[in-house]
C-alpha atoms as a PDB file:
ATOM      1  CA  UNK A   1       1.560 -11.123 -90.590  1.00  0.00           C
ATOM      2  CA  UNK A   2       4.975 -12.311 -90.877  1.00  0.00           C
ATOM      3  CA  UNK A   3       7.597  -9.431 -89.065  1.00  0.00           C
ATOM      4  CA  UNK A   4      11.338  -9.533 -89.886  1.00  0.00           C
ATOM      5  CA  UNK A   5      12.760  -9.089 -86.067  1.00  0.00           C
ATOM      6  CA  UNK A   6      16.462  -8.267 -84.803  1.00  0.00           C
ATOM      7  CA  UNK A   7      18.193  -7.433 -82.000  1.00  0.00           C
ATOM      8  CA  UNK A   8      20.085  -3.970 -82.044  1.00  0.00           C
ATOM      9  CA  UNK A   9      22.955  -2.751 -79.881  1.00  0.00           C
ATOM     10  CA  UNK A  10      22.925   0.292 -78.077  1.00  0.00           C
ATOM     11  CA  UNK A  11      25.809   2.669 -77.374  1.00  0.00           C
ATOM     12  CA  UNK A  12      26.829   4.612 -74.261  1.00  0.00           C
ATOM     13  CA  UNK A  13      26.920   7.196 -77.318  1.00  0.00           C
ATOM     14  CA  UNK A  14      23.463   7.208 -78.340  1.00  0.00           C
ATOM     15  CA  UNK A  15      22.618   8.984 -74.820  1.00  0.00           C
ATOM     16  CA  UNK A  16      21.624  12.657 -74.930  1.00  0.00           C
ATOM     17  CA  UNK A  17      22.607  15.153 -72.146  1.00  0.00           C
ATOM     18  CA  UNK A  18      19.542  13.962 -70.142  1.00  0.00           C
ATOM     19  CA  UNK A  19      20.704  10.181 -69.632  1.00  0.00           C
ATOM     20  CA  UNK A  20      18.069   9.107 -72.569  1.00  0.00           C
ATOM     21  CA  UNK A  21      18.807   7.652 -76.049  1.00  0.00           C
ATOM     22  CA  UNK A  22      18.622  10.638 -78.297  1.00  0.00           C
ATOM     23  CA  UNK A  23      15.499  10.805 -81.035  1.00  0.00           C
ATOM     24  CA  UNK A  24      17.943  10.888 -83.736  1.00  0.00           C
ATOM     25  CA  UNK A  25      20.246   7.964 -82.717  1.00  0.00           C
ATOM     26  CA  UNK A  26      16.480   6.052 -83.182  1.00  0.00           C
ATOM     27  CA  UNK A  27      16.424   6.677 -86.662  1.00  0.00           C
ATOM     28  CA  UNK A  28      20.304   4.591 -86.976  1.00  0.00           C
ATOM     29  CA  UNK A  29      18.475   1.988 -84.837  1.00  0.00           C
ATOM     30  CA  UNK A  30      15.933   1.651 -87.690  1.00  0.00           C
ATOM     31  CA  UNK A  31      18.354   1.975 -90.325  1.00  0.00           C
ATOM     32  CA  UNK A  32      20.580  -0.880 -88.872  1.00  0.00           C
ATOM     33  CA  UNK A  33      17.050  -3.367 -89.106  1.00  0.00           C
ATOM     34  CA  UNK A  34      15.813  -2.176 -92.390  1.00  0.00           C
ATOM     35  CA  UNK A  35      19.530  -3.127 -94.165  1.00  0.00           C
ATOM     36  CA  UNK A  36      19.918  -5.914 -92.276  1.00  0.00           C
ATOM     37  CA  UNK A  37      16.437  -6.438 -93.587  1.00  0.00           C
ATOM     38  CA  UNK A  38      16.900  -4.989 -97.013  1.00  0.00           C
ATOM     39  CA  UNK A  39      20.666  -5.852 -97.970  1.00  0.00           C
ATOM     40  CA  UNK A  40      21.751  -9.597 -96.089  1.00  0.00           C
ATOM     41  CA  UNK A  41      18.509 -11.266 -96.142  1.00  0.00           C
ATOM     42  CA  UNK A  42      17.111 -10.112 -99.223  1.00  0.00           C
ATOM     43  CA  UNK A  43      20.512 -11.105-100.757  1.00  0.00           C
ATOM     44  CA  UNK A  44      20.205 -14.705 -99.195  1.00  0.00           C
ATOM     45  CA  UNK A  45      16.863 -14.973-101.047  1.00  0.00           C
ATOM     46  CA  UNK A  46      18.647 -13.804-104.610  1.00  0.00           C
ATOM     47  CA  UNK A  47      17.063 -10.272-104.667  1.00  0.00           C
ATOM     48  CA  UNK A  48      20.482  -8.115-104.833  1.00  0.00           C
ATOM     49  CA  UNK A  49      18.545  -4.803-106.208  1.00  0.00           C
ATOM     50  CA  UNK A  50      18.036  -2.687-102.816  1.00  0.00           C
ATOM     51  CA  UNK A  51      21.940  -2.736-102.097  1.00  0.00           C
ATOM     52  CA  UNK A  52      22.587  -0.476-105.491  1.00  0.00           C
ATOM     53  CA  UNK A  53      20.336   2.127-104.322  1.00  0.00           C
ATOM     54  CA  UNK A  54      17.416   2.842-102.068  1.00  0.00           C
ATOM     55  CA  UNK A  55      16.443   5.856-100.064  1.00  0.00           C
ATOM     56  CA  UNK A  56      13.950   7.136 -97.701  1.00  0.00           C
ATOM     57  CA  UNK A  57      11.543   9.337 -98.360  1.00  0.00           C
ATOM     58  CA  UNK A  58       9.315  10.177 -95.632  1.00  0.00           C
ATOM     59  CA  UNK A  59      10.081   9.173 -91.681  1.00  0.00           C
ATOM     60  CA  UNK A  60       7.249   9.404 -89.321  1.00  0.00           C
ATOM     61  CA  UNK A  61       7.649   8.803 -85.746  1.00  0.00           C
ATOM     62  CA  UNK A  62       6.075   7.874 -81.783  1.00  0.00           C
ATOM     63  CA  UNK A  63       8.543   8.405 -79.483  1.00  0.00           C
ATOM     64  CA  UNK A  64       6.183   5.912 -76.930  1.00  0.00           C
ATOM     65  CA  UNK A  65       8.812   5.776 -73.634  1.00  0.00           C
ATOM     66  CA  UNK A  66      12.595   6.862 -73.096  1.00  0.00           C
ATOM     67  CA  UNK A  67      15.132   4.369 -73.806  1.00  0.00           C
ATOM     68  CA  UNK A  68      18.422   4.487 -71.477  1.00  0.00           C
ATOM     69  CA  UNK A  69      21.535   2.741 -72.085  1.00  0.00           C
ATOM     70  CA  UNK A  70      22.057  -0.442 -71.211  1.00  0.00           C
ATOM     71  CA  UNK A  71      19.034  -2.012 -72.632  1.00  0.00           C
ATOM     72  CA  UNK A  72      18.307  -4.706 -74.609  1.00  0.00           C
ATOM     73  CA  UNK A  73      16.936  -3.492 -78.082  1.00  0.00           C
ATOM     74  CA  UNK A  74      14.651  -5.384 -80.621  1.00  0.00           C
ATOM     75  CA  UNK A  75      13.071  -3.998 -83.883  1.00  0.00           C
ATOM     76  CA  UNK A  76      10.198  -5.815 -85.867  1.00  0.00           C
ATOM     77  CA  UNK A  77       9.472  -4.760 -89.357  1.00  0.00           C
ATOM     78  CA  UNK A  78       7.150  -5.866 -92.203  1.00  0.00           C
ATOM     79  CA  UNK A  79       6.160  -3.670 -95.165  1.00  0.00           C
ATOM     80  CA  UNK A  80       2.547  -1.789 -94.853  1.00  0.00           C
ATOM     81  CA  UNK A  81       2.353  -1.105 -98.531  1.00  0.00           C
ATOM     82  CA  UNK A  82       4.050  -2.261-101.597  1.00  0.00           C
ATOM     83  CA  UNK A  83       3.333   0.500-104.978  1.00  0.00           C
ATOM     84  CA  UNK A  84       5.174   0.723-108.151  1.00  0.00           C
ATOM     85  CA  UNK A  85       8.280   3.020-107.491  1.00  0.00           C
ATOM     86  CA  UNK A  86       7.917   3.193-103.381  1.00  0.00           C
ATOM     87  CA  UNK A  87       7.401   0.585-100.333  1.00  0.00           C
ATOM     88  CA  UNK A  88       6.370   1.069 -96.684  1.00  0.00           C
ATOM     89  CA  UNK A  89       8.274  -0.232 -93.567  1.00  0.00           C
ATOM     90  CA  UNK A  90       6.398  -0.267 -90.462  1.00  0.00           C
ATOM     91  CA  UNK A  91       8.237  -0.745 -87.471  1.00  0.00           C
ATOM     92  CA  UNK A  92       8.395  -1.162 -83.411  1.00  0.00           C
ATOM     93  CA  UNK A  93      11.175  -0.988 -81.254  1.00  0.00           C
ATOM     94  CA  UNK A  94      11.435  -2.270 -77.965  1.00  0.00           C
ATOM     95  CA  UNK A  95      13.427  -1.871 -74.813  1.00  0.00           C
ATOM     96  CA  UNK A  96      13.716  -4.619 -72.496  1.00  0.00           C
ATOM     97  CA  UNK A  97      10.529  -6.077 -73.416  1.00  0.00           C
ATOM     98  CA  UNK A  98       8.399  -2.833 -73.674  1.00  0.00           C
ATOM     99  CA  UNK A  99       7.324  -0.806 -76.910  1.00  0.00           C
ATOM    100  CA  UNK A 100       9.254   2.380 -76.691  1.00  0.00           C
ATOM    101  CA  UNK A 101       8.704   3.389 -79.793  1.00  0.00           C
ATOM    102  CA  UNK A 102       6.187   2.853 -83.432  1.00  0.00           C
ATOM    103  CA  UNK A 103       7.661   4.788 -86.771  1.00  0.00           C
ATOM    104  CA  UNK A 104       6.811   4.187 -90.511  1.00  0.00           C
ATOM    105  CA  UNK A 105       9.259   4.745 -93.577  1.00  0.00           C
ATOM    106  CA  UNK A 106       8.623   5.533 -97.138  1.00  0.00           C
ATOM    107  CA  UNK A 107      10.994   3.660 -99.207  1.00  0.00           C
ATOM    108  CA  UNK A 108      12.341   4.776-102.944  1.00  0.00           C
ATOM    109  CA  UNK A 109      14.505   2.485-105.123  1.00  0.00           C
ATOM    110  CA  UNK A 110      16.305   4.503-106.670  1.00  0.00           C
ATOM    111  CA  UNK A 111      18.970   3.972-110.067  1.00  0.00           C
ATOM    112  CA  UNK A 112      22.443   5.705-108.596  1.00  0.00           C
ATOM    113  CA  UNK A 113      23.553   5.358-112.083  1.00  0.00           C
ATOM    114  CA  UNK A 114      20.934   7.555-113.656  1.00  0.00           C
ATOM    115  CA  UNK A 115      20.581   9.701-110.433  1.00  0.00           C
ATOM    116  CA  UNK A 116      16.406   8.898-110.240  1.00  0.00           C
ATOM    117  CA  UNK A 117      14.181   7.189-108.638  1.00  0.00           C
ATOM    118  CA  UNK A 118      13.013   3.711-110.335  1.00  0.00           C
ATOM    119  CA  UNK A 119      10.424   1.157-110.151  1.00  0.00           C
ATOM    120  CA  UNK A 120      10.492  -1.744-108.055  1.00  0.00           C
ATOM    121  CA  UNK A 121      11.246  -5.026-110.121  1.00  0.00           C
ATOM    122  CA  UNK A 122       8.882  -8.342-109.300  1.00  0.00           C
ATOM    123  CA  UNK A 123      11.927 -10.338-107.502  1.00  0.00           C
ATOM    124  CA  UNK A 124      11.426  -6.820-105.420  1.00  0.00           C
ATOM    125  CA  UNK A 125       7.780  -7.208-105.313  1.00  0.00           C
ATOM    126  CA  UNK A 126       8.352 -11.003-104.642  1.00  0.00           C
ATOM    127  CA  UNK A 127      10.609 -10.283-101.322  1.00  0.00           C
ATOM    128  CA  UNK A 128       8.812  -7.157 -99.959  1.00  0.00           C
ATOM    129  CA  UNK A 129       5.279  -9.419-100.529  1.00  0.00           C
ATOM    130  CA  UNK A 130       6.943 -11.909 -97.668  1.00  0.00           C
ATOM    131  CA  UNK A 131       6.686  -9.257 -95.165  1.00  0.00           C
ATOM    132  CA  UNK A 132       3.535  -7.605 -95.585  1.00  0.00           C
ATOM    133  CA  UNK A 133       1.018  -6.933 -93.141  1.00  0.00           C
END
């Protein structure tokens, strides 16, 4: 299984009211893998498509152990399933070392010009089929 893996940086910010990085600020975390993911490295290999549109459909989430800030953060992600008009990231974040947390997204290309979802090309395909589990 090949995993696309980067470091994230945390921000005094991202702490709730109980000294803990928030569940939401998790989902930015994510975010800031899959487009590093999905927009510079998939542009390095020629495949430009997921930078003019691509949303998330579905987030599902294990909040595993509480994060605090400072920590160092790293996300691994490969793609669980590849269909016609949707894709599957699976990821897991860890703090210093230890899995804090396992989530899944549901991925949507999607045509911003003609405000709908579209299918994935093959130089999609092609890219996404590098990091499947």
């Amino acid at each position: 299984m090949a995993r696309y893996t980067t470091d994230v940086a945390l921000r005094w910010s991202d702490m709730d009211a109980f000294g803990h990085v928030n569940n939401n600020k998790y989902m930015v975390l994510l975010e800031e893998a899959r487009v590093s993911m999905m927009f510079t490295v998939a542009e390095a290999a020629g495949v430009p498509g997921f930078r003019q549109g691509v949303v998330v459909a579905r987030h599902e989430v294990d909040y595993l152990l509480p994060v605090t800030v400072p920590a160092e953060v790293r996300v691994e992600l490969w793609v669980e399933r590849i269909g016609n008009a949707s894709f599957t990231f699976a990821y897991e974040l860890f703090a210093n070392d230890k899995l804090a947390l396992r989530a899944k997204s549901v991925m949507v290309p999607y045509d911003t010009a003609e405000g709908r979802p579209r299918r994935l090309t093959e130089p999609e395909r092609a890219f996404l089929a590098r990091w499947e589990d």
